[in-house]
Protein backbone atom coordinates (compact mmCIF):
# COMPACT_ATOMS: atom_id res chain seq x y z
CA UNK A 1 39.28 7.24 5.38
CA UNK A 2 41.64 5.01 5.39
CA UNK A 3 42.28 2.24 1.92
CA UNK A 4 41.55 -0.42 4.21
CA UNK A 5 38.59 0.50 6.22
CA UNK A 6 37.27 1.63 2.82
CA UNK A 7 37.84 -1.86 1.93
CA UNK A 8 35.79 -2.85 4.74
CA UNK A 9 33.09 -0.38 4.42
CA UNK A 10 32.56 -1.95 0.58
CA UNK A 11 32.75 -5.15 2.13
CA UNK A 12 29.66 -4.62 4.60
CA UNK A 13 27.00 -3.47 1.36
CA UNK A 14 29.07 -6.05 -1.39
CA UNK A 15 26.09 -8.71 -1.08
CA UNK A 16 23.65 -6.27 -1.96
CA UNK A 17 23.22 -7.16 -5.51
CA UNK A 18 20.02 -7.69 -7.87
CA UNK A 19 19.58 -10.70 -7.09
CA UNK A 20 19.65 -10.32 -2.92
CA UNK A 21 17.52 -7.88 -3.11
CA UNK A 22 15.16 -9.21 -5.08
CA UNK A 23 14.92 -11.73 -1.80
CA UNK A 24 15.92 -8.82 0.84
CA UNK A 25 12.29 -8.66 2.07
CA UNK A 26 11.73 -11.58 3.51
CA UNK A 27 14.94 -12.59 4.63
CA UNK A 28 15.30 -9.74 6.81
CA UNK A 29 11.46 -10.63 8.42
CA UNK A 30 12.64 -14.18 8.90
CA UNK A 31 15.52 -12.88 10.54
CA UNK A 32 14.39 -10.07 12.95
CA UNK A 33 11.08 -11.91 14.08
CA UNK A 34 13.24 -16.03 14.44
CA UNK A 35 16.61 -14.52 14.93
CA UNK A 36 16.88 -11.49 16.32
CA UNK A 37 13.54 -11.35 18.91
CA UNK A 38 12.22 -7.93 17.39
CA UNK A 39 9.16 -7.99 15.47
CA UNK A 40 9.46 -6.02 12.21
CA UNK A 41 7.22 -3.85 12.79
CA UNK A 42 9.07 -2.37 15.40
CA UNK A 43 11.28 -0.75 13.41
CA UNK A 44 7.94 0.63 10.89
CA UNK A 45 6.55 2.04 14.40
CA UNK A 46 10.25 3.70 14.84
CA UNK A 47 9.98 5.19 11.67
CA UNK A 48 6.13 6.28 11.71
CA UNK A 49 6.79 8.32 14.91
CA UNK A 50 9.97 10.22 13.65
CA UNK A 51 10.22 10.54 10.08
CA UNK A 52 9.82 14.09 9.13
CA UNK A 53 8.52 15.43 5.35
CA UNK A 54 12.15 16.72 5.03
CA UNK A 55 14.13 13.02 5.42
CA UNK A 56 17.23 11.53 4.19
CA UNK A 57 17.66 7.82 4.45
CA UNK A 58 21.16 6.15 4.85
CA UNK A 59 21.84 2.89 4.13
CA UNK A 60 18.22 2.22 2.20
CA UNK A 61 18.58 -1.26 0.81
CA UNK A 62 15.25 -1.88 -0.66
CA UNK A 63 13.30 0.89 0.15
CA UNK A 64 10.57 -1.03 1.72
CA UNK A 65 10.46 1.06 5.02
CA UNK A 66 10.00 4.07 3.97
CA UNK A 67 7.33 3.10 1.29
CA UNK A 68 5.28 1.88 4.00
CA UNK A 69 6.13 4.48 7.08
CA UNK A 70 3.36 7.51 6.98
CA UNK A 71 5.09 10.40 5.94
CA UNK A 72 3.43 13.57 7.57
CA UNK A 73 3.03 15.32 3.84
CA UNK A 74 2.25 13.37 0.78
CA UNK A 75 4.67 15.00 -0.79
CA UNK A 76 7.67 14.76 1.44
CA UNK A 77 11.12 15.92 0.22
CA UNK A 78 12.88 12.09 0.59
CA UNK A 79 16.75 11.83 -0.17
CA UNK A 80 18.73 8.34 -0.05
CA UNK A 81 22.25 7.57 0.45
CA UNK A 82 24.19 4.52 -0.02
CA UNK A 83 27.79 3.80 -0.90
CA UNK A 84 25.74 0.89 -3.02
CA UNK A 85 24.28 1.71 -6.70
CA UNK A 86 22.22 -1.07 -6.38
CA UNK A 87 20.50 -0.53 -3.75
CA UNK A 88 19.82 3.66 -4.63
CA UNK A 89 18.72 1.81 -7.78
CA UNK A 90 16.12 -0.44 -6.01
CA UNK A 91 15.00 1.68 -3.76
CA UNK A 92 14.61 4.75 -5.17
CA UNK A 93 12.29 2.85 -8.36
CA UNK A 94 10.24 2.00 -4.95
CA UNK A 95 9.89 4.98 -3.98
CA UNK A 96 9.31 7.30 -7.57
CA UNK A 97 6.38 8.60 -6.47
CA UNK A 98 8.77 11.15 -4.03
CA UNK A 99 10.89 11.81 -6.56
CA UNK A 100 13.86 11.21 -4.57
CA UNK A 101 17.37 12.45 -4.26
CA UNK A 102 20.22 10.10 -4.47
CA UNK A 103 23.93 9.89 -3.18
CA UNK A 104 26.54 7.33 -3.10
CA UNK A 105 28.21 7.83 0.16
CA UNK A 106 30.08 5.88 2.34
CA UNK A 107 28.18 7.19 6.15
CA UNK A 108 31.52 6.66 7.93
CA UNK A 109 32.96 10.19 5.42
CA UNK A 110 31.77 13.48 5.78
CA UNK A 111 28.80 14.91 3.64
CA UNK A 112 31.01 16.87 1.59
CA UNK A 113 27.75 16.81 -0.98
CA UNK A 114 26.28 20.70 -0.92
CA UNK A 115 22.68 20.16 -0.24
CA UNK A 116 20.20 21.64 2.25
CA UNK A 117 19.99 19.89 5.50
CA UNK A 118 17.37 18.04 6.89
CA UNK A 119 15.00 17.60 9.59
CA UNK A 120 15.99 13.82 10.25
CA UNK A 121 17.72 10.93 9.26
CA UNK A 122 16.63 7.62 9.55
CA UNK A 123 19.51 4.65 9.98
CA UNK A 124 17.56 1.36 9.59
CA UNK A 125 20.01 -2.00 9.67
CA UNK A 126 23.33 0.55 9.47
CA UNK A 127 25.56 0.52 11.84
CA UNK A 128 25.94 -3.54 12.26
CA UNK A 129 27.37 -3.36 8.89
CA UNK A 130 30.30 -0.97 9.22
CA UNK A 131 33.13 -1.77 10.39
CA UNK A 132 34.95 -0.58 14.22
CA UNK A 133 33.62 -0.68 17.17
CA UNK A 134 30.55 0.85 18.78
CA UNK A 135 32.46 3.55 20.11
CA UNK A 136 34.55 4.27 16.82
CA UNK A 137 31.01 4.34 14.49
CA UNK A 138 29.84 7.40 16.67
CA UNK A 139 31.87 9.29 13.39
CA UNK A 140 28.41 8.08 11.59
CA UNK A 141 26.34 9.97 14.40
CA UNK A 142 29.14 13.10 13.78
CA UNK A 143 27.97 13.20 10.05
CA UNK A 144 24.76 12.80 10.23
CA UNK A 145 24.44 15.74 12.99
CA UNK A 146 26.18 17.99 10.13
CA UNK A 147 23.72 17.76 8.06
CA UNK A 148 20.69 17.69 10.44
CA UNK A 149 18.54 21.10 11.09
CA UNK A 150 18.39 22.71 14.55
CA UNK A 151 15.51 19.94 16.50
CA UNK A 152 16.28 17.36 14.08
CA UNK A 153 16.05 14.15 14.48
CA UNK A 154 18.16 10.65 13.57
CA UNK A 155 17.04 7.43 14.55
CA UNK A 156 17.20 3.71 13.64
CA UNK A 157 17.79 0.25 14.52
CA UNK A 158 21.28 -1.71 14.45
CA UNK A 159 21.93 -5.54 15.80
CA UNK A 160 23.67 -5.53 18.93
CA UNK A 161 26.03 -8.85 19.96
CA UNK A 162 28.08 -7.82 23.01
CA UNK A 163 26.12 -9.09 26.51
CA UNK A 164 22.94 -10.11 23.82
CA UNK A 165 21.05 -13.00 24.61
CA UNK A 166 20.58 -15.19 21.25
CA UNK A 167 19.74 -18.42 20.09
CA UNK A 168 21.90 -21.02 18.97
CA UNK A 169 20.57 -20.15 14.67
CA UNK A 170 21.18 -16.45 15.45
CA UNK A 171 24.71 -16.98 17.26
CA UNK A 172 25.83 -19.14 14.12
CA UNK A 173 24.48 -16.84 11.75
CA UNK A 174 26.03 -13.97 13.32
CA UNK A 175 29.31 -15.55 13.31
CA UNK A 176 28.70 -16.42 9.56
CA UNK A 177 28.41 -12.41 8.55
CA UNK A 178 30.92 -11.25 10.81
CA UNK A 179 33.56 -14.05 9.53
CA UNK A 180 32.25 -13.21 6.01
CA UNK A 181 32.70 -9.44 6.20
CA UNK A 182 29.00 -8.67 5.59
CA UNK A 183 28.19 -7.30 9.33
CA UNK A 184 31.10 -5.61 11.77
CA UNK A 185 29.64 -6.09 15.07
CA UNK A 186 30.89 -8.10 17.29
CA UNK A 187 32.17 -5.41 19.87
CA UNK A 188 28.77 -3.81 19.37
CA UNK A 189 27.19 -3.16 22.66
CA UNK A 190 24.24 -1.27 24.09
CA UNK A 191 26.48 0.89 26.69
CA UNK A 192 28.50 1.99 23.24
CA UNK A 193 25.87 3.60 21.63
CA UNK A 194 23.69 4.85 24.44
CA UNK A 195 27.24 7.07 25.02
CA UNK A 196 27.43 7.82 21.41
CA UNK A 197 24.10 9.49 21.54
CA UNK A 198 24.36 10.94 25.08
CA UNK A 199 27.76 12.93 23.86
CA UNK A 200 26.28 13.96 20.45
CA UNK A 201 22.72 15.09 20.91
CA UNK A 202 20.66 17.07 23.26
CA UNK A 203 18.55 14.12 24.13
CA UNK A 204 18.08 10.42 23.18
CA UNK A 205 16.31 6.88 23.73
CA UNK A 206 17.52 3.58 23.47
CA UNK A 207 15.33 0.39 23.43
CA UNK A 208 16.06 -3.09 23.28
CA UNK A 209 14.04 -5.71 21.34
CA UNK A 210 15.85 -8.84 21.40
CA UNK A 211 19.07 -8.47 20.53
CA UNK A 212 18.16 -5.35 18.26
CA UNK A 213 18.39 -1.65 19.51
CA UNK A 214 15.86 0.56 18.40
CA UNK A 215 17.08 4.31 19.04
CA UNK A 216 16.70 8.06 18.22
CA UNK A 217 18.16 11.44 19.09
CA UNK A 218 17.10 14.82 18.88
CA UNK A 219 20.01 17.56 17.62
């Protein structure tokens, strides 16, 4: 990767310090159900029907997810990945009860980390963050499949802005991250992705909850 889209990358999980996510929580409720037109628990449904007892989570700010998704074991084998320390930090005191595994990674590099693969990957509020286009993030799709077993599954939920319908708060707020560096998604559009998944994975699903895009794919 290159110095300055490594730059960028940093740029998109910088706000994530102690004291934002000590406030993540509800921030990101206010936002999805006034904002962005998708109730939160959209995304908990998401993860309730696909998350595996053999999961690695990328880009886990808090943690809160997957301490309330239903794991299918109560003793799942949970790893968490995040190019933030912070966050790892947070999230994986949330979630002690797994024992987790952590790595700082930046998703747009390959897993060069040696570690058994697993049988899916969960990308919750991801992609909006990285920089590119729609089209030039399916590298993030390209890792993940490396490191996903044979029926695997990876599947999340990423804010869309190209042909979205928004309010006037969520168009100026939107503007506000982009400008700032803290989301990369203004050319993100639903035909992008949909292709991203189509050309990587045996089969996939797209749906649209306001201007959020809840998907998955099977490997």
């Amino acid at each position: 990767m290159s110095e300055i889209t490594l730059k960028q990358a940093k740029a998109g999980q910088a706000p994530y310090n102690r004291l934002l996510l000590a406030v993540y929580n509800p921030y990101v409720r206010f936002n999805y159900r006034f904002l962005w037109g998708c109730p939160p628990r959209q995304v908990l449904d998401l993860y309730n029907e696909h998350v595996s007892g053999n999961h690695l989570d990328i880009g886990v700010a808090t943690g809160t997810i997957l301490d309330y998704c239903k794991f299918p074991t109560p003793t799942p084998r949970l790893a968490l990945m995040d190019l933030n320390p912070n966050s790892l930090h947070v999230a994986s005191k949330r979630l002690v009860r797994y024992h987790p595994e952590t790595y700082i990674q930046n998703a747009l590099d390959p897993v060069r980390i040696d570690i058994p693969p697993f049988d899916s990957v969960g990308l919750a509020n991801l992609l909006h963050c990285l920089p590119g286009t729609m089209r030039t993030k399916k590298v993030v799709f390209e890792n993940v499949k490396a490191v996903l077993n044979p029926g695997g599954t990876v599947f999340g939920c990423t804010l869309l802005n190209t042909g979205m319908e928004r309010n006037p708060l969520a168009r100026l707020t939107l503007h506000f991250m982009n400008a700032m560096g803290y989301l990369s998604n203004k050319q993100d559009d639903l035909e992008g992705l949909k292709q991203n998944l189509a050309e990587g994975f045996q089969e996939s699903s797209v749906k649209v909850v306001g201007c959020v895009a809840l998907f998955w794919a099977r490997k």
